[in-house]
PDB file of N, CA and C in Angstrom:
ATOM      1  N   UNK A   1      32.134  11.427 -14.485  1.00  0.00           N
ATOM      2  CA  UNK A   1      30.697  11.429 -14.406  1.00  0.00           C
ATOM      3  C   UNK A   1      30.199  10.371 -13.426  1.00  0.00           C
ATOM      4  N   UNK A   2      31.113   9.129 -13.352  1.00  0.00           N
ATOM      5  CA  UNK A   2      30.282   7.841 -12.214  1.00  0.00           C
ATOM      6  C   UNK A   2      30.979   8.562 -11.022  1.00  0.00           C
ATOM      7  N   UNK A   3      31.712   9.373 -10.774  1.00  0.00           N
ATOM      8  CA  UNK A   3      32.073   9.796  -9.180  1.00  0.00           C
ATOM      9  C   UNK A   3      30.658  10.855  -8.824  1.00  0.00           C
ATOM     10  N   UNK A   4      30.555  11.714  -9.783  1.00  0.00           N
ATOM     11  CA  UNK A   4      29.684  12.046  -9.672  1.00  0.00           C
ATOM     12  C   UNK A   4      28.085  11.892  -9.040  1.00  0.00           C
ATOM     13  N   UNK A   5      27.637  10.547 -10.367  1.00  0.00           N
ATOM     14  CA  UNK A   5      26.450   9.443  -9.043  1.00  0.00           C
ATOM     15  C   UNK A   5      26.590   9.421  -8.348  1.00  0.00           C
ATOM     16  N   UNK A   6      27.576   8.614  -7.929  1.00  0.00           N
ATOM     17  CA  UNK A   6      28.346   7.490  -6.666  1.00  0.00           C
ATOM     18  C   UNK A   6      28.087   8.573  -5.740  1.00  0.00           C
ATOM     19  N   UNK A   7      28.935   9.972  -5.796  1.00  0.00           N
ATOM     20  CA  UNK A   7      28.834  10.971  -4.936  1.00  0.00           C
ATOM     21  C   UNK A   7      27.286  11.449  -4.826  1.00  0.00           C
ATOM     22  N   UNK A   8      26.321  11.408  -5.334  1.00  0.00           N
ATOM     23  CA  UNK A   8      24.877  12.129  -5.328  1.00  0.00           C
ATOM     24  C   UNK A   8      24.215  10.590  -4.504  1.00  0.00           C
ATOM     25  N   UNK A   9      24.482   9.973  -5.408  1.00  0.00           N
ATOM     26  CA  UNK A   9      23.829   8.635  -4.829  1.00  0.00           C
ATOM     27  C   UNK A   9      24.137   8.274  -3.145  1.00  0.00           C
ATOM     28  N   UNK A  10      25.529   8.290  -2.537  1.00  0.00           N
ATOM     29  CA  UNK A  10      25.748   8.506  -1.045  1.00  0.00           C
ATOM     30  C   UNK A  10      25.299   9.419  -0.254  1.00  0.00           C
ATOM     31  N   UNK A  11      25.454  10.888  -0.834  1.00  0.00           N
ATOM     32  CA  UNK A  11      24.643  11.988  -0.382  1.00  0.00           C
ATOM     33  C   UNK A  11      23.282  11.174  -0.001  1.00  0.00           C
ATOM     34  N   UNK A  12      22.430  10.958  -1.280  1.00  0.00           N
ATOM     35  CA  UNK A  12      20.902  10.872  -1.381  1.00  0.00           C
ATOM     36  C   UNK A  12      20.876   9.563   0.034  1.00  0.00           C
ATOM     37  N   UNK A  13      21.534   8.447  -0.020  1.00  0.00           N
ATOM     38  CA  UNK A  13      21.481   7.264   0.528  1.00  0.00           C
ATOM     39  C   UNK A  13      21.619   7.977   2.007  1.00  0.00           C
ATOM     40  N   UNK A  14      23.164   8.591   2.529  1.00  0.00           N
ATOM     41  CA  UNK A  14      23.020   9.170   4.073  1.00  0.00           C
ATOM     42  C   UNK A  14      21.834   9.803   4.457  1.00  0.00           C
ATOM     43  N   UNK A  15      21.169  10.953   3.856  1.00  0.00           N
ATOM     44  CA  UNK A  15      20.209  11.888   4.344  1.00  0.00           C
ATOM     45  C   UNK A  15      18.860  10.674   4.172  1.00  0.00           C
ATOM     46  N   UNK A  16      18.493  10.092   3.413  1.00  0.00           N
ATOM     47  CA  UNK A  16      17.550   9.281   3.560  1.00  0.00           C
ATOM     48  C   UNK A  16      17.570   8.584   4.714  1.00  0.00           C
ATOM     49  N   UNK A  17      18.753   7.668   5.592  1.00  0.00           N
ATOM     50  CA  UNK A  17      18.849   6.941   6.537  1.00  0.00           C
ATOM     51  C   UNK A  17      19.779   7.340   7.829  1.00  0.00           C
ATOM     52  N   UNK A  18      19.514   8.856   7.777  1.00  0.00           N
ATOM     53  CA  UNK A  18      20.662   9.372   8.809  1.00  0.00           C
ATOM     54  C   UNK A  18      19.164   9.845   9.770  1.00  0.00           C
ATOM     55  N   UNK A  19      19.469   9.949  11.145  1.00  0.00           N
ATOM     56  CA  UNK A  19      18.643  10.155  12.185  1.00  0.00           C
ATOM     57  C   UNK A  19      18.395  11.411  12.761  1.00  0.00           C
ATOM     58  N   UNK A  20      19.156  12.506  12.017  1.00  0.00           N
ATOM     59  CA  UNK A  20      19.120  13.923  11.941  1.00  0.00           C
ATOM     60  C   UNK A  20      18.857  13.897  10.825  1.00  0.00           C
ATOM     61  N   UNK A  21      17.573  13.959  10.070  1.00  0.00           N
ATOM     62  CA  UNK A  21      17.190  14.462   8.221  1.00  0.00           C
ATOM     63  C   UNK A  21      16.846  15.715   8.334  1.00  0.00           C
ATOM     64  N   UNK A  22      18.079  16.660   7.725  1.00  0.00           N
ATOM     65  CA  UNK A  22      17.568  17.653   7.221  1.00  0.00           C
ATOM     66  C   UNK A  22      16.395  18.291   6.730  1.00  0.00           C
ATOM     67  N   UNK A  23      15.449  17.080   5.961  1.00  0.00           N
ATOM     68  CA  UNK A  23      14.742  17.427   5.353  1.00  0.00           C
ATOM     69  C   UNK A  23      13.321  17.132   6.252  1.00  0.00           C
ATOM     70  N   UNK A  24      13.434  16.539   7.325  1.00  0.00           N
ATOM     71  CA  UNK A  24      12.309  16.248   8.083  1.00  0.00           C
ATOM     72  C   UNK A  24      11.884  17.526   9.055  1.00  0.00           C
ATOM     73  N   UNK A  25      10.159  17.508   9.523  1.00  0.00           N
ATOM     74  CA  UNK A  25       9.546  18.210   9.958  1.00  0.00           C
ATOM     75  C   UNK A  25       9.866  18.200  11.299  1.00  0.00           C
ATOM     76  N   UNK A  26      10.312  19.603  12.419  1.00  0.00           N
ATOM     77  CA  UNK A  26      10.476  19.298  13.805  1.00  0.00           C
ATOM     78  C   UNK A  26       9.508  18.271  14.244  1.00  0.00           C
ATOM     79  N   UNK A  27       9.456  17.697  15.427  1.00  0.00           N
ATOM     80  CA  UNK A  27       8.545  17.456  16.158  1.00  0.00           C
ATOM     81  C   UNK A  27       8.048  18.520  17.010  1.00  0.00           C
ATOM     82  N   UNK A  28       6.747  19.129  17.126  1.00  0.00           N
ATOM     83  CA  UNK A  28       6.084  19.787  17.979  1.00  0.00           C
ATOM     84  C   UNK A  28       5.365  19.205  19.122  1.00  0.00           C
ATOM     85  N   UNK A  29       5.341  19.186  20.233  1.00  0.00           N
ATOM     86  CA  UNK A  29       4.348  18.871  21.717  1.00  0.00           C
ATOM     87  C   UNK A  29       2.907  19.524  20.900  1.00  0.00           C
ATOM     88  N   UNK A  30       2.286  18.804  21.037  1.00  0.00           N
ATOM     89  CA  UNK A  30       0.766  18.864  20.387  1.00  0.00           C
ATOM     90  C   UNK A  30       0.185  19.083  21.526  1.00  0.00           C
ATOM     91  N   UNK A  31       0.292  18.711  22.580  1.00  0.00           N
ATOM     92  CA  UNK A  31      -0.338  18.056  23.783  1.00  0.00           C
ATOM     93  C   UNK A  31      -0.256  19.068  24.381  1.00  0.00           C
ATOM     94  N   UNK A  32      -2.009  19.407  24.495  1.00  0.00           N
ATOM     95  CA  UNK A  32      -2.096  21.152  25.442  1.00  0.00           C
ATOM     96  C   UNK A  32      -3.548  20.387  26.436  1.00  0.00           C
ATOM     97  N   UNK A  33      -2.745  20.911  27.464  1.00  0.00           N
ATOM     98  CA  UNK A  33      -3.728  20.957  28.653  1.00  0.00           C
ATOM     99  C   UNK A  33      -4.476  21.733  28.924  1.00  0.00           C
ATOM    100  N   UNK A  34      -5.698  21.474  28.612  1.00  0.00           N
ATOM    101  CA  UNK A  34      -6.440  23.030  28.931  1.00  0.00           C
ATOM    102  C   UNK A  34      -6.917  23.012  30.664  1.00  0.00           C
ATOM    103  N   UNK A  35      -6.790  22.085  31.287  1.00  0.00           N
ATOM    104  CA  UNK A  35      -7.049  22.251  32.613  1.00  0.00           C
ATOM    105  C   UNK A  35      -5.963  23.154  33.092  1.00  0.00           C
ATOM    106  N   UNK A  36      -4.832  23.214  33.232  1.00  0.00           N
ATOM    107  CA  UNK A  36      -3.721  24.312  33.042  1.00  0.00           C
ATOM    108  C   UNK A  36      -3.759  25.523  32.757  1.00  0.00           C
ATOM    109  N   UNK A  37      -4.799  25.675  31.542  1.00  0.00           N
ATOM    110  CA  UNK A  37      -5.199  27.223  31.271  1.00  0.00           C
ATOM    111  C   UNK A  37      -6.357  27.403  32.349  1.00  0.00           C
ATOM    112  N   UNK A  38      -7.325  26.749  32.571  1.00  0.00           N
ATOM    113  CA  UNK A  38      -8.316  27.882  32.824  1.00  0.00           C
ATOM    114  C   UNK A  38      -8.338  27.542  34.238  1.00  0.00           C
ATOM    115  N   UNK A  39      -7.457  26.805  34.892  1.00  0.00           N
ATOM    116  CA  UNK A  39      -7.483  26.486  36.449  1.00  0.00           C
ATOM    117  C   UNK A  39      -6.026  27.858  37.048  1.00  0.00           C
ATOM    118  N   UNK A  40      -5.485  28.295  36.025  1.00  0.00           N
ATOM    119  CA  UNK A  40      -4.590  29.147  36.840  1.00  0.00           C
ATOM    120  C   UNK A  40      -5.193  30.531  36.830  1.00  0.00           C
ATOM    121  N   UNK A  41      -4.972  31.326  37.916  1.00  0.00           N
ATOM    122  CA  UNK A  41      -5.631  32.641  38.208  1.00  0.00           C
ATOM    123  C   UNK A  41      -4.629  33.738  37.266  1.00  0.00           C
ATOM    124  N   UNK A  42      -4.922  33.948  36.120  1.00  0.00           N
ATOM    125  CA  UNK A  42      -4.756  35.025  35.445  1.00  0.00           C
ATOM    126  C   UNK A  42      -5.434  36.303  35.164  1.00  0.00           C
ATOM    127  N   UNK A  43      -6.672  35.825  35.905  1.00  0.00           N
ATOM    128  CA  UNK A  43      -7.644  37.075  36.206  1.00  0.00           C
ATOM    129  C   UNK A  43      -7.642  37.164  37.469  1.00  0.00           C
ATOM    130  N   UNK A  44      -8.035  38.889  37.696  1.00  0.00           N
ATOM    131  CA  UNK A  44      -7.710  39.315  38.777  1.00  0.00           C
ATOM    132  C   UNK A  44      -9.485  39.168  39.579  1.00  0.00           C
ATOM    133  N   UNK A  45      -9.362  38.975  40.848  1.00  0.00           N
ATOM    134  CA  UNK A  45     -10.430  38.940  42.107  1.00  0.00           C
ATOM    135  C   UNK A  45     -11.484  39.899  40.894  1.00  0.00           C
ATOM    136  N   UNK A  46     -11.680  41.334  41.009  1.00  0.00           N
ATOM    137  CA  UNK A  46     -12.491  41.756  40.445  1.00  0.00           C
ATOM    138  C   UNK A  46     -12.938  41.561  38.982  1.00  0.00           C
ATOM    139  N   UNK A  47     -12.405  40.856  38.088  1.00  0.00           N
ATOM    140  CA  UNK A  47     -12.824  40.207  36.923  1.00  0.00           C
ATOM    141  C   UNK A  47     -13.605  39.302  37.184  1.00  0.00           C
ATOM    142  N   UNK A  48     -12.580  38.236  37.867  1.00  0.00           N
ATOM    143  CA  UNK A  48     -14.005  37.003  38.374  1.00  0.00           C
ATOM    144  C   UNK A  48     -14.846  37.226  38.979  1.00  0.00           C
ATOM    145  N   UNK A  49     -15.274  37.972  39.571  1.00  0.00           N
ATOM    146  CA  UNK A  49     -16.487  38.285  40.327  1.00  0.00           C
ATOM    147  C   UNK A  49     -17.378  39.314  39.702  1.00  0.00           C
ATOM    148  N   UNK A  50     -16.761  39.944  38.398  1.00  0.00           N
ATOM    149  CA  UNK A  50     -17.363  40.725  37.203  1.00  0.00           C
ATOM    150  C   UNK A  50     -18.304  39.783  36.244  1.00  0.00           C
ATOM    151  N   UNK A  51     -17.443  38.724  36.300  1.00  0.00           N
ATOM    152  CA  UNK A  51     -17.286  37.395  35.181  1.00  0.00           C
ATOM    153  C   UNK A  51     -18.574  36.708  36.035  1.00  0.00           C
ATOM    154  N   UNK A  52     -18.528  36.236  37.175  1.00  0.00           N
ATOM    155  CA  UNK A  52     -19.458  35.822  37.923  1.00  0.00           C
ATOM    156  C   UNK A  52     -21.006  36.279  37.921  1.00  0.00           C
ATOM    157  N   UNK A  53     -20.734  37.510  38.173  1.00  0.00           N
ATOM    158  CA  UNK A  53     -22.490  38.313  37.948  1.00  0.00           C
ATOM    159  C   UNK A  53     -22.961  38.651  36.959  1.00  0.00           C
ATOM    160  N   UNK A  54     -22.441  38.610  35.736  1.00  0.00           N
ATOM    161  CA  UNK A  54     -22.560  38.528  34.248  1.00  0.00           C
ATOM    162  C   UNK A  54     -23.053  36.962  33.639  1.00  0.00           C
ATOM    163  N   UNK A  55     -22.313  35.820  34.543  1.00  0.00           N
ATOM    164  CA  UNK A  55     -23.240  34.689  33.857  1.00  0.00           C
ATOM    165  C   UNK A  55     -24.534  34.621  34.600  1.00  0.00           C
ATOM    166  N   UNK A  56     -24.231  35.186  35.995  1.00  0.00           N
ATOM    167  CA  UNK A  56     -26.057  35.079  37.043  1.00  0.00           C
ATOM    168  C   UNK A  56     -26.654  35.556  35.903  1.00  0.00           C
ATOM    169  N   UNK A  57     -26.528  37.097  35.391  1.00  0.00           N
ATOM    170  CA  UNK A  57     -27.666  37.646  34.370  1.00  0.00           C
ATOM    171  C   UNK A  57     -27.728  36.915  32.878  1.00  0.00           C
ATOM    172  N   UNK A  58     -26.636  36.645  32.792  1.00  0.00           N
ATOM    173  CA  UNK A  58     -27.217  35.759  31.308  1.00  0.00           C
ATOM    174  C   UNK A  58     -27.922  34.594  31.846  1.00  0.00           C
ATOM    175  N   UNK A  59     -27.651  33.773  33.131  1.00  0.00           N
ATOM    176  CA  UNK A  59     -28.546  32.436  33.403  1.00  0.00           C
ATOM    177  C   UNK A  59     -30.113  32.723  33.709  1.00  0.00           C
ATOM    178  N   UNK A  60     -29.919  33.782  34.121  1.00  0.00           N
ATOM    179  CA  UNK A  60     -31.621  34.790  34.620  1.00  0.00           C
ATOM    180  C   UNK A  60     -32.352  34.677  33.628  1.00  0.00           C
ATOM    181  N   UNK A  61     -31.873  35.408  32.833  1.00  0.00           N
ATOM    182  CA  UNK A  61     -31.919  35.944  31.207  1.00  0.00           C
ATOM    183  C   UNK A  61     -32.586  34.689  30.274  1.00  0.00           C
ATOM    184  N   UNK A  62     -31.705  33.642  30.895  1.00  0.00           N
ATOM    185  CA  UNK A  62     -32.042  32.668  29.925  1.00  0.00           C
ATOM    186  C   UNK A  62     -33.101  31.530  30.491  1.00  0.00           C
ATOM    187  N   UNK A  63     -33.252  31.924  31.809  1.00  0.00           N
ATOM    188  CA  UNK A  63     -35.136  31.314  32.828  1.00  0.00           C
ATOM    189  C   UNK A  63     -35.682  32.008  31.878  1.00  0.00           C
ATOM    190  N   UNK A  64     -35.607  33.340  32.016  1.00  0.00           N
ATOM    191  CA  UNK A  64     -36.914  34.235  31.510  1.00  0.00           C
ATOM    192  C   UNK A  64     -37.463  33.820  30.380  1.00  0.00           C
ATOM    193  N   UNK A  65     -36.258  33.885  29.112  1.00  0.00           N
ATOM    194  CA  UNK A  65     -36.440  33.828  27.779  1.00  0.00           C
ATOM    195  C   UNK A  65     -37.106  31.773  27.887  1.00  0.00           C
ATOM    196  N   UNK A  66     -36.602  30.950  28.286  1.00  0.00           N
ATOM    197  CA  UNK A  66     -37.179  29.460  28.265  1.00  0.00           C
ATOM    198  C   UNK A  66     -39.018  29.746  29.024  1.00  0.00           C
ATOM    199  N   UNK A  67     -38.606  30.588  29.967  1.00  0.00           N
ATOM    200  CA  UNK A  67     -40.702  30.262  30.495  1.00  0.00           C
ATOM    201  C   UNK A  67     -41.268  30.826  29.380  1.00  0.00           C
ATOM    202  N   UNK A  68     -40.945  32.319  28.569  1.00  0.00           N
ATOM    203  CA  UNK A  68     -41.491  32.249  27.534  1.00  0.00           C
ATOM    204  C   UNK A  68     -41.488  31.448  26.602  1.00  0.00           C
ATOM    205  N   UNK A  69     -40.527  31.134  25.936  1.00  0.00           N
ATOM    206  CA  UNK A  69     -40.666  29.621  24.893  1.00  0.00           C
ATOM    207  C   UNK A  69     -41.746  28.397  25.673  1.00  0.00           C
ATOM    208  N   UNK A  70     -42.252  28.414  26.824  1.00  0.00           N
ATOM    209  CA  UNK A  70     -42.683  27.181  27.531  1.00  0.00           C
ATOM    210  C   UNK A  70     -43.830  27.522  27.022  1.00  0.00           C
ATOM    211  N   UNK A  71     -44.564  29.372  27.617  1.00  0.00           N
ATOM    212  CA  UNK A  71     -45.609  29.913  28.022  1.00  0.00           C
ATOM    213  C   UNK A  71     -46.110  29.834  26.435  1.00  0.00           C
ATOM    214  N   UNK A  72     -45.232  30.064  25.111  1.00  0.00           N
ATOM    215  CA  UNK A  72     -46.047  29.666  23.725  1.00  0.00           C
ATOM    216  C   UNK A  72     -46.071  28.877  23.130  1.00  0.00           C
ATOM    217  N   UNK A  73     -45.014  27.646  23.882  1.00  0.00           N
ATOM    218  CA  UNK A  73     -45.542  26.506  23.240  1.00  0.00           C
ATOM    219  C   UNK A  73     -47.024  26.137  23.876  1.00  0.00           C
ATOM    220  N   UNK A  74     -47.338  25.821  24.606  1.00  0.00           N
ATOM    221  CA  UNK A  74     -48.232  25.665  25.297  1.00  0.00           C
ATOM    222  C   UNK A  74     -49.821  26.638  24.847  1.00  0.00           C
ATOM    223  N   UNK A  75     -49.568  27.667  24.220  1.00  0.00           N
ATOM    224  CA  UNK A  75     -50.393  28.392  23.854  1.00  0.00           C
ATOM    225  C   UNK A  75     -50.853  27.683  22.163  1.00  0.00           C
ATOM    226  N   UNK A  76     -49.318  27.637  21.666  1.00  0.00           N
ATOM    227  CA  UNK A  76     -49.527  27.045  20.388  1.00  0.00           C
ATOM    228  C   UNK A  76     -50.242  25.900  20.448  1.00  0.00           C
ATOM    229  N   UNK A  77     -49.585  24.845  21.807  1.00  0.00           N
ATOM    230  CA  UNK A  77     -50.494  23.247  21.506  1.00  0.00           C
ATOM    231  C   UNK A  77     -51.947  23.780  21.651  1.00  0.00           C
ATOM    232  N   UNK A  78     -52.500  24.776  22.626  1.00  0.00           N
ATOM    233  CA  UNK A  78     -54.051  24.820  22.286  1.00  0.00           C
ATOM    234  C   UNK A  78     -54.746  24.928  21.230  1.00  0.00           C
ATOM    235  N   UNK A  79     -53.687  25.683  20.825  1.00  0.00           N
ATOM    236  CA  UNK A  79     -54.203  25.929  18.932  1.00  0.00           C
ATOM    237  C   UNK A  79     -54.332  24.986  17.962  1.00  0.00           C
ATOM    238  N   UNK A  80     -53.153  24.161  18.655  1.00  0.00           N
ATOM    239  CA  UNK A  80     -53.400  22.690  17.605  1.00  0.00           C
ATOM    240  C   UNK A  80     -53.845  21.644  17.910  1.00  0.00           C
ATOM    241  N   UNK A  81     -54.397  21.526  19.237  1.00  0.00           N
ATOM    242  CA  UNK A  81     -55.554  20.925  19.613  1.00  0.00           C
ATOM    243  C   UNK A  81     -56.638  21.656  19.087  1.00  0.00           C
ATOM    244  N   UNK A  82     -57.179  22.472  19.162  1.00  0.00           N
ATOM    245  CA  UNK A  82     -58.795  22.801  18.604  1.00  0.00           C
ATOM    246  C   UNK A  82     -58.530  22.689  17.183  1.00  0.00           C
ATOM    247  N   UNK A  83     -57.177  22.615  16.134  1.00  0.00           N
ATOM    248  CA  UNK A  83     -56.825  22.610  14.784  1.00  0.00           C
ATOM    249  C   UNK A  83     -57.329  20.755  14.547  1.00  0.00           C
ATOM    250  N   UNK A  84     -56.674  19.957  15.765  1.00  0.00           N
ATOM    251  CA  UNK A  84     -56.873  18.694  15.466  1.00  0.00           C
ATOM    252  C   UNK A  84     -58.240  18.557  15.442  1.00  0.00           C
ATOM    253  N   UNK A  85     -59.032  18.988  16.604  1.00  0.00           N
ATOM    254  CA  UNK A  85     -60.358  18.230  16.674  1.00  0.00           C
ATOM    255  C   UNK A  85     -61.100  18.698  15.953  1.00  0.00           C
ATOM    256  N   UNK A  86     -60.671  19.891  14.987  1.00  0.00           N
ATOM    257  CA  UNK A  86     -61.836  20.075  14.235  1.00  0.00           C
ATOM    258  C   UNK A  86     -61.431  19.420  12.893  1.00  0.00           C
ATOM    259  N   UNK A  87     -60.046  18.855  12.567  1.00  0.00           N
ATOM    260  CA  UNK A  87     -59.638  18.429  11.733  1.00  0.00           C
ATOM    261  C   UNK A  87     -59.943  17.010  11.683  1.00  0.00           C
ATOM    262  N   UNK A  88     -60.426  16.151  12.724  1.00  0.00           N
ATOM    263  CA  UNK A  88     -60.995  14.794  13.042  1.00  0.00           C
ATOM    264  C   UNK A  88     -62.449  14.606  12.790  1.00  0.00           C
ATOM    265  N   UNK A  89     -63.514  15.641  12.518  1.00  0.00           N
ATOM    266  CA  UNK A  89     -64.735  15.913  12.721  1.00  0.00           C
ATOM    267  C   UNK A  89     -64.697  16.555  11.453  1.00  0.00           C
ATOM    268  N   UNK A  90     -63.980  17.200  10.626  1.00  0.00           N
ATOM    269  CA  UNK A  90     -64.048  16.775   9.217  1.00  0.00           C
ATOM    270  C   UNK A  90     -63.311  15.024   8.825  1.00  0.00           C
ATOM    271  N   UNK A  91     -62.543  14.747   8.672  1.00  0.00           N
ATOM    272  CA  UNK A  91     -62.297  13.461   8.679  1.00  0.00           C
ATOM    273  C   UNK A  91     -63.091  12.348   9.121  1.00  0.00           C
ATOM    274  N   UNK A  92     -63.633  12.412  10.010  1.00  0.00           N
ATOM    275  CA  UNK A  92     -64.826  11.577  10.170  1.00  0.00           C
ATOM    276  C   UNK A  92     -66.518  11.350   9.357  1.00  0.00           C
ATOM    277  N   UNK A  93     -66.445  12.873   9.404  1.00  0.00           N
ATOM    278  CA  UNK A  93     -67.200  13.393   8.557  1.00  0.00           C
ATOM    279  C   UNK A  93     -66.893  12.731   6.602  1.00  0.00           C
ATOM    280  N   UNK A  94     -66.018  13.080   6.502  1.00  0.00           N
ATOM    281  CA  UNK A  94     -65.145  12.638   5.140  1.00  0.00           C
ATOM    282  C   UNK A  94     -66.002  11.380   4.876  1.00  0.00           C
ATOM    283  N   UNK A  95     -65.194  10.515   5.747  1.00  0.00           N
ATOM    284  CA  UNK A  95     -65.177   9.013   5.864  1.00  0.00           C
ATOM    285  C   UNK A  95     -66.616   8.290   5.677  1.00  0.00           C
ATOM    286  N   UNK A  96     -67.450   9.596   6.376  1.00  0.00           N
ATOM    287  CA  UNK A  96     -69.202   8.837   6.469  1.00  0.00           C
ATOM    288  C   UNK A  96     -69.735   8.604   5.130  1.00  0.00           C
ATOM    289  N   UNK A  97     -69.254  10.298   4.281  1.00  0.00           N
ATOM    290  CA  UNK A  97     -70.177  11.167   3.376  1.00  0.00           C
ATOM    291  C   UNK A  97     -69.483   9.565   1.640  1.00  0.00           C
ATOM    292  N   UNK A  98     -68.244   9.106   2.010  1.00  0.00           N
ATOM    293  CA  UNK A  98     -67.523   8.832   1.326  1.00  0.00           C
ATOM    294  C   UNK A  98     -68.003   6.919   1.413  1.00  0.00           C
ATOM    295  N   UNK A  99     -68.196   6.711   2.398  1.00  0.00           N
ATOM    296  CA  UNK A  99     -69.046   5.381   2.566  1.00  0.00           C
ATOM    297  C   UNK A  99     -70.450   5.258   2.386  1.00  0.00           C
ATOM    298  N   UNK A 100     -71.348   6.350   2.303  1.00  0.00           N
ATOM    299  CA  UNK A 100     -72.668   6.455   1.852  1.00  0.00           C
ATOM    300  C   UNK A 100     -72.463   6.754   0.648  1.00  0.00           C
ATOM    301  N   UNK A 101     -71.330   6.901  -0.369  1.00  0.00           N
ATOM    302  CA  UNK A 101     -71.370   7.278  -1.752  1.00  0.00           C
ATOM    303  C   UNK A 101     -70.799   5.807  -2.043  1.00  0.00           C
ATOM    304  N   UNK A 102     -69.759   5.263  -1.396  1.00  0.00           N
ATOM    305  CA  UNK A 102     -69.094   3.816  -2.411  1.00  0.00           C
ATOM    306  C   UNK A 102     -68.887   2.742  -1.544  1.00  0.00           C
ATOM    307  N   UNK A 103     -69.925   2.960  -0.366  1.00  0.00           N
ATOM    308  CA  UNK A 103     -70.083   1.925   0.559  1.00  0.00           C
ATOM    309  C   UNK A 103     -68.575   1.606   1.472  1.00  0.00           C
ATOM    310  N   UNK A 104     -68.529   0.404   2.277  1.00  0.00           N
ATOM    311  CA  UNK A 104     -67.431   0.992   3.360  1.00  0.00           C
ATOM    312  C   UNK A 104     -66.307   0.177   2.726  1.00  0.00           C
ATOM    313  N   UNK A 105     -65.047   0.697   3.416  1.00  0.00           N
ATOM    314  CA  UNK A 105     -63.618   0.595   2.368  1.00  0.00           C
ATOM    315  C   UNK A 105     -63.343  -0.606   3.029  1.00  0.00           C
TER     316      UNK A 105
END
């Protein structure tokens, strides 16, 4: 039975401190270059130049769609300008009706 240990126990002791461990995870290269991928020509002339006039129209696409977002914000601030000033002219108003009732704050 102690050859036994002795024998499990050397086993256990080599593989713990041996420099090939069975039981350890490869090492993998983690290390990816993506300048490598998208700088080599794997697409052909007529893709990229497919690829090319497809972002012109989405960049077009996306002037158009921003002057509109510009053209209603801008519509909206008018709205909330005439929302403010009439919202200041009650508030002022407030302030008068509220100091002629409990004098000024």
């Amino acid at each position: 039975m102690k050859k036994i240990i002795l024998l499990s126990f050397l086993i256990i002791f080599v593989f713990a401190f041996s420099d090939n461990d069975p039981f350890s995870m490869p090492e993998i290269n983690t290390n990816i270059d993506m300048n490598d991928i998208f700088d080599s020509d794997i697409f052909s002339d007529e893709f990229n130049k497919y690829f090319e006039e497809m972002n012109q129209e989405w960049n077009e696409h996306l002037q158009y769609i921003e002057k509109e977002w510009q053209n209603l914000y801008e519509e909206s601030q008018k709205e909330w300008d005439k929302y403010y000033e009439e919202y200041a002219k009650q508030e002022a108003n407030f302030i008068k009706n509220f100091e002629s009732i409990w004098g000024e704050i």
